[in-house]
PDB file of N, CA and C in Angstrom:
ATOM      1  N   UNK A   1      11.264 -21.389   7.064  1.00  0.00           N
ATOM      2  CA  UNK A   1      12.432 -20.654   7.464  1.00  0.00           C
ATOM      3  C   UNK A   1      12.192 -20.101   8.861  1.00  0.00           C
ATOM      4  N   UNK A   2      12.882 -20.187   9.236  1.00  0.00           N
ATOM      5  CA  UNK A   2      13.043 -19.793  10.786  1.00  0.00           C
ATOM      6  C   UNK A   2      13.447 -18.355  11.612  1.00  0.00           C
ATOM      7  N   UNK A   3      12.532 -17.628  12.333  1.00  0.00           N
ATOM      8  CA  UNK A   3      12.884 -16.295  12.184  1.00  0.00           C
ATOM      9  C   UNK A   3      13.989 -15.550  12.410  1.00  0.00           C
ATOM     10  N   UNK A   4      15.031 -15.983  12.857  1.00  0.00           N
ATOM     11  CA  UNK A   4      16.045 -15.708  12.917  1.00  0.00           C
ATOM     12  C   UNK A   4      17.110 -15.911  12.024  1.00  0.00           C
ATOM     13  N   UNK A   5      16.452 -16.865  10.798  1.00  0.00           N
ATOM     14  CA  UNK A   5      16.841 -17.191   9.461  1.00  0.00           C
ATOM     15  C   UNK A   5      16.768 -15.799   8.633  1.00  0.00           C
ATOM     16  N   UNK A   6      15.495 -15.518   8.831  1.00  0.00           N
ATOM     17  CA  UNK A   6      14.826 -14.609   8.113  1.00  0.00           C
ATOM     18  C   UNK A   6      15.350 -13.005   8.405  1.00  0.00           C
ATOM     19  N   UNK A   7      15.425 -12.818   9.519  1.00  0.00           N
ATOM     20  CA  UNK A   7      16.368 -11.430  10.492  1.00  0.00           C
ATOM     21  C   UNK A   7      17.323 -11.315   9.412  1.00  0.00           C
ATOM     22  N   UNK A   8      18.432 -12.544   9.621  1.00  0.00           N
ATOM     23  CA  UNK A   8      19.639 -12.564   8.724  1.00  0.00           C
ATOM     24  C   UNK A   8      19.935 -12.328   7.487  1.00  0.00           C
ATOM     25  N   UNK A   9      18.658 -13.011   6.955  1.00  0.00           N
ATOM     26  CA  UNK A   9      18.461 -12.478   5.569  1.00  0.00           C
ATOM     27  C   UNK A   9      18.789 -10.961   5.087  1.00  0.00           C
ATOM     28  N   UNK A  10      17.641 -10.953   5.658  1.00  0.00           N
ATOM     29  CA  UNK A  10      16.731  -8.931   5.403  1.00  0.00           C
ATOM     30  C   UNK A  10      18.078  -8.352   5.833  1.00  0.00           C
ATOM     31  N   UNK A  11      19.099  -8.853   6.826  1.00  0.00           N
ATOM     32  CA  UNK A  11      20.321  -7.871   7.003  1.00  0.00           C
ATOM     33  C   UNK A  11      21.109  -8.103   6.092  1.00  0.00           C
ATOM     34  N   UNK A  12      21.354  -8.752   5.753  1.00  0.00           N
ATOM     35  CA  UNK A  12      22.742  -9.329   4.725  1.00  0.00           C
ATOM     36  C   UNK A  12      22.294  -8.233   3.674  1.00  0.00           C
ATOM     37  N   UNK A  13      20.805  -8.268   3.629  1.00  0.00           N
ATOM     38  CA  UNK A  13      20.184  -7.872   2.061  1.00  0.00           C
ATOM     39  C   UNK A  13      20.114  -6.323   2.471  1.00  0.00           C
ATOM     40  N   UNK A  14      20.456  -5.645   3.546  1.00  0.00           N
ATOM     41  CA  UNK A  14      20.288  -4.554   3.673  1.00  0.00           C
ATOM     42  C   UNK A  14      19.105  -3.997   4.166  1.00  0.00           C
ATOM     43  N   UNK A  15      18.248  -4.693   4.446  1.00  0.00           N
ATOM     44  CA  UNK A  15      16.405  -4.031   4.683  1.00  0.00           C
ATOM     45  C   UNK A  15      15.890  -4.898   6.191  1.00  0.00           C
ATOM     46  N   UNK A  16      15.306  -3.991   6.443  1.00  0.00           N
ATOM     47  CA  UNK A  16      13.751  -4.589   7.948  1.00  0.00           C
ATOM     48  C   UNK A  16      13.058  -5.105   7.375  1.00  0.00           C
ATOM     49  N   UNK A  17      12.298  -5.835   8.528  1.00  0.00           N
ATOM     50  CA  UNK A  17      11.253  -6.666   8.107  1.00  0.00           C
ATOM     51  C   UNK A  17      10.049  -5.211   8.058  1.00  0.00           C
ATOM     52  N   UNK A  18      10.545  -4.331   8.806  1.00  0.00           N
ATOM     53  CA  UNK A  18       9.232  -3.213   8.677  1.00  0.00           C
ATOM     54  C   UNK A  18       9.446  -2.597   7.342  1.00  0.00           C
ATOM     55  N   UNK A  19      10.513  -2.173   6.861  1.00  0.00           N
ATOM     56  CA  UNK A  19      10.870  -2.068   5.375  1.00  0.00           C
ATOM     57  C   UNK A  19       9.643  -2.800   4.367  1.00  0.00           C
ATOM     58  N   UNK A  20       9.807  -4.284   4.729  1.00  0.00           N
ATOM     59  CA  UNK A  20       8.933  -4.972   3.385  1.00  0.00           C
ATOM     60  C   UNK A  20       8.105  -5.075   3.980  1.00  0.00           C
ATOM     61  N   UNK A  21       7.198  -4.545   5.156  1.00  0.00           N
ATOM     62  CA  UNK A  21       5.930  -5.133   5.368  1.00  0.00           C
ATOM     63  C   UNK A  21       5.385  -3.655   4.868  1.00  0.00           C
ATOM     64  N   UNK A  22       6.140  -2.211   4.844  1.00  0.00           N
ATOM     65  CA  UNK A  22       5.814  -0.796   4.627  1.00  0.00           C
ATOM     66  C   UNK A  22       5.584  -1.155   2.882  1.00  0.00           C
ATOM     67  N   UNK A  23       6.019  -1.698   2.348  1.00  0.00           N
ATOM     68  CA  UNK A  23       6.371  -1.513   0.745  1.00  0.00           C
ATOM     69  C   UNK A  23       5.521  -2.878   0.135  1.00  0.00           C
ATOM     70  N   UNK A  24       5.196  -3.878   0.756  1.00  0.00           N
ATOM     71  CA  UNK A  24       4.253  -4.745   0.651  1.00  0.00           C
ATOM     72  C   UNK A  24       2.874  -3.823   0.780  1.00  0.00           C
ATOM     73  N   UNK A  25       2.745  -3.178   2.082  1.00  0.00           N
ATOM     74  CA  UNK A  25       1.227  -2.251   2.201  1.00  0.00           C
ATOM     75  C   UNK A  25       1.269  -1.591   0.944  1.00  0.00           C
ATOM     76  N   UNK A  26       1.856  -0.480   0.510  1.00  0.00           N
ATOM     77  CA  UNK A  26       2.073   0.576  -0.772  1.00  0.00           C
ATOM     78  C   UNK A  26       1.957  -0.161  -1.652  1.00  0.00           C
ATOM     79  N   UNK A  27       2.463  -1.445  -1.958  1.00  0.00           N
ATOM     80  CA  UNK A  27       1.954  -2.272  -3.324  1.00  0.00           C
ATOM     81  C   UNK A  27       0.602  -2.502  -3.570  1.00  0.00           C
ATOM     82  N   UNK A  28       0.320  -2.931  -2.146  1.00  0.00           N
ATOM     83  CA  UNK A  28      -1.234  -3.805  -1.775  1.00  0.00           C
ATOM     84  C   UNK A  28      -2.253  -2.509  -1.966  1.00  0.00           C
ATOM     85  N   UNK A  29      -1.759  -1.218  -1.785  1.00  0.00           N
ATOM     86  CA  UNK A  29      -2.916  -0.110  -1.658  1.00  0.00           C
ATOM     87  C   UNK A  29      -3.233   0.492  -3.143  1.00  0.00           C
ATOM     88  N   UNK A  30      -1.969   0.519  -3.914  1.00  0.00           N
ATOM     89  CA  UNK A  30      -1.900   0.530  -5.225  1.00  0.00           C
ATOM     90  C   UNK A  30      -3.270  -0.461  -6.328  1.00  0.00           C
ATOM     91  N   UNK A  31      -2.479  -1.580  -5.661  1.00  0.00           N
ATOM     92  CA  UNK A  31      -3.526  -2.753  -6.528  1.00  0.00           C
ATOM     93  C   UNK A  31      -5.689  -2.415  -6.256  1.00  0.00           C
ATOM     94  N   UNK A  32      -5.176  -2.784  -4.822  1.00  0.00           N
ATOM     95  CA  UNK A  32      -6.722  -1.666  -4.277  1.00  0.00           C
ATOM     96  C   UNK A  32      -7.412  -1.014  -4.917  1.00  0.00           C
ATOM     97  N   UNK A  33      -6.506   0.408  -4.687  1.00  0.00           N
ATOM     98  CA  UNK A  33      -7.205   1.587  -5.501  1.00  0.00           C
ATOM     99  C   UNK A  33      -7.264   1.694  -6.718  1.00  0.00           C
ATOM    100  N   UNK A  34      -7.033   0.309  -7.721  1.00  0.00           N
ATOM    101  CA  UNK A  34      -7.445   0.195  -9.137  1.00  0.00           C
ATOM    102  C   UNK A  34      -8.393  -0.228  -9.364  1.00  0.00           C
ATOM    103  N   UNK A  35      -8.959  -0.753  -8.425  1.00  0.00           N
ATOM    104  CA  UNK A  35      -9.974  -1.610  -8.106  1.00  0.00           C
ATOM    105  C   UNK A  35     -11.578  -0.424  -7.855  1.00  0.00           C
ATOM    106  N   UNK A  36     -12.239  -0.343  -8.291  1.00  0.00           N
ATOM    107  CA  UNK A  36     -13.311   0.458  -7.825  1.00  0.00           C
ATOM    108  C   UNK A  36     -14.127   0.179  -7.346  1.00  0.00           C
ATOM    109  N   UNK A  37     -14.484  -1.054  -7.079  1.00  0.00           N
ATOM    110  CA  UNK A  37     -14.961  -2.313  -6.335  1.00  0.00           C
ATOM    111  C   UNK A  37     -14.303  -2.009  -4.954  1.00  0.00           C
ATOM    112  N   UNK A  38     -13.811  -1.544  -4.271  1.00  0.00           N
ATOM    113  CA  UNK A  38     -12.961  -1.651  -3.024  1.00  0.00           C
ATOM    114  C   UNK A  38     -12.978  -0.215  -2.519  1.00  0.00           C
ATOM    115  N   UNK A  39     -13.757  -0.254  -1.498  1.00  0.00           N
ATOM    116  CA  UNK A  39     -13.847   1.136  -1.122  1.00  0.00           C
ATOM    117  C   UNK A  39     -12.886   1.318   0.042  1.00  0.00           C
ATOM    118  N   UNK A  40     -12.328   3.037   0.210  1.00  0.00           N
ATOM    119  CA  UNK A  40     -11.303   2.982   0.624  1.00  0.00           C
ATOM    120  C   UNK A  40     -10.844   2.881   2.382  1.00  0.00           C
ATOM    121  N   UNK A  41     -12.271   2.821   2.946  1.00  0.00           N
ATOM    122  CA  UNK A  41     -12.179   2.130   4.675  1.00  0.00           C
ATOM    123  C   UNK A  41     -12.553   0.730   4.260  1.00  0.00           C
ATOM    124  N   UNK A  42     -12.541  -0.048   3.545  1.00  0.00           N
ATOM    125  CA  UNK A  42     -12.293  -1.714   2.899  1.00  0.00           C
ATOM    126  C   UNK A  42     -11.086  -1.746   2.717  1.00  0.00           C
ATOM    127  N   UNK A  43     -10.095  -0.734   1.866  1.00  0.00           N
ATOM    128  CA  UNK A  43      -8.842  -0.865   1.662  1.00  0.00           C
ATOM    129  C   UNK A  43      -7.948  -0.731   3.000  1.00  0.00           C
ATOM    130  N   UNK A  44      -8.002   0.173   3.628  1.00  0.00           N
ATOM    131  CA  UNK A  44      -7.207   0.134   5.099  1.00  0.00           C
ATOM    132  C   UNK A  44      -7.481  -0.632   5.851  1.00  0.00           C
ATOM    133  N   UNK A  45      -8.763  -1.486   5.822  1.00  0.00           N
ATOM    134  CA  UNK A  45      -8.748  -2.673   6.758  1.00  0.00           C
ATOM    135  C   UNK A  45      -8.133  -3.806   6.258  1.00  0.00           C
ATOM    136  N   UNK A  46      -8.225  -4.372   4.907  1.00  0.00           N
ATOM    137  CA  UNK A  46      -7.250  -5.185   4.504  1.00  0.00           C
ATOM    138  C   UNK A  46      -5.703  -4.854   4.366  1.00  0.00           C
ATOM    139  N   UNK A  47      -5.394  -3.935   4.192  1.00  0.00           N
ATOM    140  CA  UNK A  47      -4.103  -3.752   5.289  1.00  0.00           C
ATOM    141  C   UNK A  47      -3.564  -3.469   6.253  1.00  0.00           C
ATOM    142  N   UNK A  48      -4.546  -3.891   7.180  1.00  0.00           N
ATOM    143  CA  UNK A  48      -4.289  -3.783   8.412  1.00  0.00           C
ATOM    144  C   UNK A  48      -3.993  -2.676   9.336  1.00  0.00           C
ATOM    145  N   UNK A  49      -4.338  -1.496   8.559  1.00  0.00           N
ATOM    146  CA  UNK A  49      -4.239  -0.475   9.700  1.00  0.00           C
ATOM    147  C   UNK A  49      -5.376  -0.346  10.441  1.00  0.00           C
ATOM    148  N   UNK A  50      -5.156   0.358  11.531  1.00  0.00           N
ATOM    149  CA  UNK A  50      -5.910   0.469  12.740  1.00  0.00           C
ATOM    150  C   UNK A  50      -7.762   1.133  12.416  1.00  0.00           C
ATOM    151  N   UNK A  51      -7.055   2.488  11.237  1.00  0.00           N
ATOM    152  CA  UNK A  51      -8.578   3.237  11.054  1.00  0.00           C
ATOM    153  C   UNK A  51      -8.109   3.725   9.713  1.00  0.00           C
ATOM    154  N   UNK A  52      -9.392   4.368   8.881  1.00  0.00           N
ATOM    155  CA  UNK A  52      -8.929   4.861   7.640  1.00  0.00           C
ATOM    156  C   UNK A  52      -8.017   6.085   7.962  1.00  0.00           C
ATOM    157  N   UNK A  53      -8.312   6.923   9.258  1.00  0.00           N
ATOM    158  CA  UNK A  53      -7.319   7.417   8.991  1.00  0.00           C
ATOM    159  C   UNK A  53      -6.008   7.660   8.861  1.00  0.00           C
ATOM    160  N   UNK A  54      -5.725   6.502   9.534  1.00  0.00           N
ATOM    161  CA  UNK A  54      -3.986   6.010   9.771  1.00  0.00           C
ATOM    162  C   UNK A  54      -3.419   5.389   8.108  1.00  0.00           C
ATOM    163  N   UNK A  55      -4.539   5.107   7.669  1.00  0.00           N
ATOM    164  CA  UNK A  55      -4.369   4.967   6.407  1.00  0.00           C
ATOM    165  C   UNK A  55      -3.770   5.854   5.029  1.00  0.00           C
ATOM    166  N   UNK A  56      -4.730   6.973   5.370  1.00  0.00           N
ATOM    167  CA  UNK A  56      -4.779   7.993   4.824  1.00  0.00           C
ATOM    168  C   UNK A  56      -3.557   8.843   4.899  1.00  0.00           C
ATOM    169  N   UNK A  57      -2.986   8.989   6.380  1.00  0.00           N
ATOM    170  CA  UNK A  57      -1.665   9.540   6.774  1.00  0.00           C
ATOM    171  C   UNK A  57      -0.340   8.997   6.505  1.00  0.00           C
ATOM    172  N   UNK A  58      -0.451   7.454   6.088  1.00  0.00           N
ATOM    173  CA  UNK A  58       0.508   6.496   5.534  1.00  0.00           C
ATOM    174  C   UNK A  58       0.320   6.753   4.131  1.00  0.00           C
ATOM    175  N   UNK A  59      -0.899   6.658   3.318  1.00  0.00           N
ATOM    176  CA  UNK A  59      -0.622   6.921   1.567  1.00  0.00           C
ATOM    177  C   UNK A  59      -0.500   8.258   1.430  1.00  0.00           C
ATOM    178  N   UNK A  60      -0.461   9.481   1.714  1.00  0.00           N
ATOM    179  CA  UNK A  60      -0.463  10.505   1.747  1.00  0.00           C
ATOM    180  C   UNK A  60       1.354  10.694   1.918  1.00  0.00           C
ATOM    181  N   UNK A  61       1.755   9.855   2.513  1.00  0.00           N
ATOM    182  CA  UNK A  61       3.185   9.904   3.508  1.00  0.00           C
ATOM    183  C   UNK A  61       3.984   9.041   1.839  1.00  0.00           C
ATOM    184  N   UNK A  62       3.180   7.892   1.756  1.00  0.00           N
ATOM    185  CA  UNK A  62       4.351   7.075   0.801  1.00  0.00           C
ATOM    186  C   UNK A  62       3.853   8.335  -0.692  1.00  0.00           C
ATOM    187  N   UNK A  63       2.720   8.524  -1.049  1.00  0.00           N
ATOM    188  CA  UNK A  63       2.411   9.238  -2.589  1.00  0.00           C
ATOM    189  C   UNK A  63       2.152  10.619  -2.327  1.00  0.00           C
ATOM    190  N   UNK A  64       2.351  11.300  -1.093  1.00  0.00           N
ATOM    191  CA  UNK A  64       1.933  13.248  -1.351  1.00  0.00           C
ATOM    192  C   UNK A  64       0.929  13.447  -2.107  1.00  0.00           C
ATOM    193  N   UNK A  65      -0.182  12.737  -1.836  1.00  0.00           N
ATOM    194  CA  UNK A  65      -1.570  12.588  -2.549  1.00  0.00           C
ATOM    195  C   UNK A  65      -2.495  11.618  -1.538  1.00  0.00           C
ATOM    196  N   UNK A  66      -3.384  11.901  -1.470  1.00  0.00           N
ATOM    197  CA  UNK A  66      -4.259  11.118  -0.525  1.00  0.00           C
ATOM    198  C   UNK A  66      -4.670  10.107  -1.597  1.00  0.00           C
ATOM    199  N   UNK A  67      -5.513   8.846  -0.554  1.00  0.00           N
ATOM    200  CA  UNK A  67      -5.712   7.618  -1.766  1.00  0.00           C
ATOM    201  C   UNK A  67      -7.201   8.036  -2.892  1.00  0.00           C
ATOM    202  N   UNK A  68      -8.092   9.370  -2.527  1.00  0.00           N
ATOM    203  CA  UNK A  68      -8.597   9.356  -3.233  1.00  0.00           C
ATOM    204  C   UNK A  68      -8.583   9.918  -4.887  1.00  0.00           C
ATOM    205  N   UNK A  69      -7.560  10.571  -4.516  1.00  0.00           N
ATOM    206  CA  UNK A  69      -7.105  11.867  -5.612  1.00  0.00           C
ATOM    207  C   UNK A  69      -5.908  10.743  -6.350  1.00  0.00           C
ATOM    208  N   UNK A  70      -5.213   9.951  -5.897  1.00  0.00           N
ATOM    209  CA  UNK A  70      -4.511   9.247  -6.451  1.00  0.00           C
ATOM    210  C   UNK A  70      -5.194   7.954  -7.113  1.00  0.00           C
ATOM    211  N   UNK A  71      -6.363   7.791  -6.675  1.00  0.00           N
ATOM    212  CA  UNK A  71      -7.177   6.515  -7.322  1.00  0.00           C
ATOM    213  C   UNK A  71      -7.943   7.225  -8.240  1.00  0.00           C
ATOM    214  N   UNK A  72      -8.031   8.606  -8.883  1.00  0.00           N
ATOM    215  CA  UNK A  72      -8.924   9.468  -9.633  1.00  0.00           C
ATOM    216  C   UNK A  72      -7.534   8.985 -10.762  1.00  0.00           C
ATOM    217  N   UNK A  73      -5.755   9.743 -10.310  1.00  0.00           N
ATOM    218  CA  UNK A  73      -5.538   9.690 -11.648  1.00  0.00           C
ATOM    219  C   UNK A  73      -4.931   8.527 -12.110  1.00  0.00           C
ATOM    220  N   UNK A  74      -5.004   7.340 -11.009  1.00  0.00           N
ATOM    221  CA  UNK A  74      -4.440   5.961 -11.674  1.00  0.00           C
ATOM    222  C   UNK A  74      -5.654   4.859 -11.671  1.00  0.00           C
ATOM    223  N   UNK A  75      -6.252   5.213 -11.305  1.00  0.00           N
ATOM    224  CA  UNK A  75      -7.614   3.890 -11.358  1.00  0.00           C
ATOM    225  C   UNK A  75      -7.944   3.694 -12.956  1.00  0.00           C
ATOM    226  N   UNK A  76      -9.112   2.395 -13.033  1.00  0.00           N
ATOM    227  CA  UNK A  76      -9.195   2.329 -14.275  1.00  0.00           C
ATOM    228  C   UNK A  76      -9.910   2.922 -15.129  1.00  0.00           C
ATOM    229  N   UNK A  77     -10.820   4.008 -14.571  1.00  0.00           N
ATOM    230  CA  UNK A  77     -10.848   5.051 -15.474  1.00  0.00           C
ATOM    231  C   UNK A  77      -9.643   5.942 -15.713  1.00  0.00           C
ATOM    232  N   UNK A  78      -8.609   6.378 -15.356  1.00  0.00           N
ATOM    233  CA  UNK A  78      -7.651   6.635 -15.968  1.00  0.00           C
ATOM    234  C   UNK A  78      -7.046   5.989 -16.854  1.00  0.00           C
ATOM    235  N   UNK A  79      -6.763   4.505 -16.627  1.00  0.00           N
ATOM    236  CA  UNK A  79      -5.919   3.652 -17.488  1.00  0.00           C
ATOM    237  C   UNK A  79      -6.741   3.613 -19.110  1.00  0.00           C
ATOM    238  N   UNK A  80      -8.219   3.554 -19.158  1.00  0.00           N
ATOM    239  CA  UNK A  80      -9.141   3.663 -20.078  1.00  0.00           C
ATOM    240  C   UNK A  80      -9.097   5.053 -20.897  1.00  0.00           C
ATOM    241  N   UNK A  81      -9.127   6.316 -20.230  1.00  0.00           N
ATOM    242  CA  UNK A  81      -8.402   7.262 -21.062  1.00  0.00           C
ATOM    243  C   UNK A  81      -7.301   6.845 -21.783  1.00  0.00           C
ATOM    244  N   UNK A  82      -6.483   6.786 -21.198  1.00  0.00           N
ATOM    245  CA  UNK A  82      -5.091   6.379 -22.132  1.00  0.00           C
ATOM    246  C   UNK A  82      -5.538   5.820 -23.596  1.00  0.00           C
ATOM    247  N   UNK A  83      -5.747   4.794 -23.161  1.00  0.00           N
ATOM    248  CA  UNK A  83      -6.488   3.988 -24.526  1.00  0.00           C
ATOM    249  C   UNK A  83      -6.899   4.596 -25.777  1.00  0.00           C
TER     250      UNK A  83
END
């Protein structure tokens, strides 16, 4: 598809391409921080931000929780409580 295909799209559909690349990251940081295997200046470099802390100021921004306090109550030791 061709990017000006793609422009058209995302408008018709109502959204930016910065829209789904913002909500693609928040998915991708989610999956991450379930992960305990993946430490969290590993996690901001695979999504491409600049430093952990730009990171930190973006999950803090999308969850009002920084990624560590939010990977305490959704990681898989949380999910294992449940259980």
């Amino acid at each position: 598809m061709g990017a000006r295909t793609l422009q058209r799209r995302l408008t018709d559909a109502g959204i930016t391409f910065q829209q789904v690349v913002e909500e693609t990251r928040r998915e991708l940081a989610h999956h991450y921080l379930k992960q305990r295997s993946v430490e969290l200046s590993e996690a901001a470099f695979l999504l491409g931000f600049e430093d952990a802390n730009s990171f930190f100021r973006a999950f803090r921004a999308w969850e009002g929780t920084s990624p560590s306090e939010w990977r305490t109550r959704n990681g898989p030791a949380a999910t294992e409580a449940l259980r």
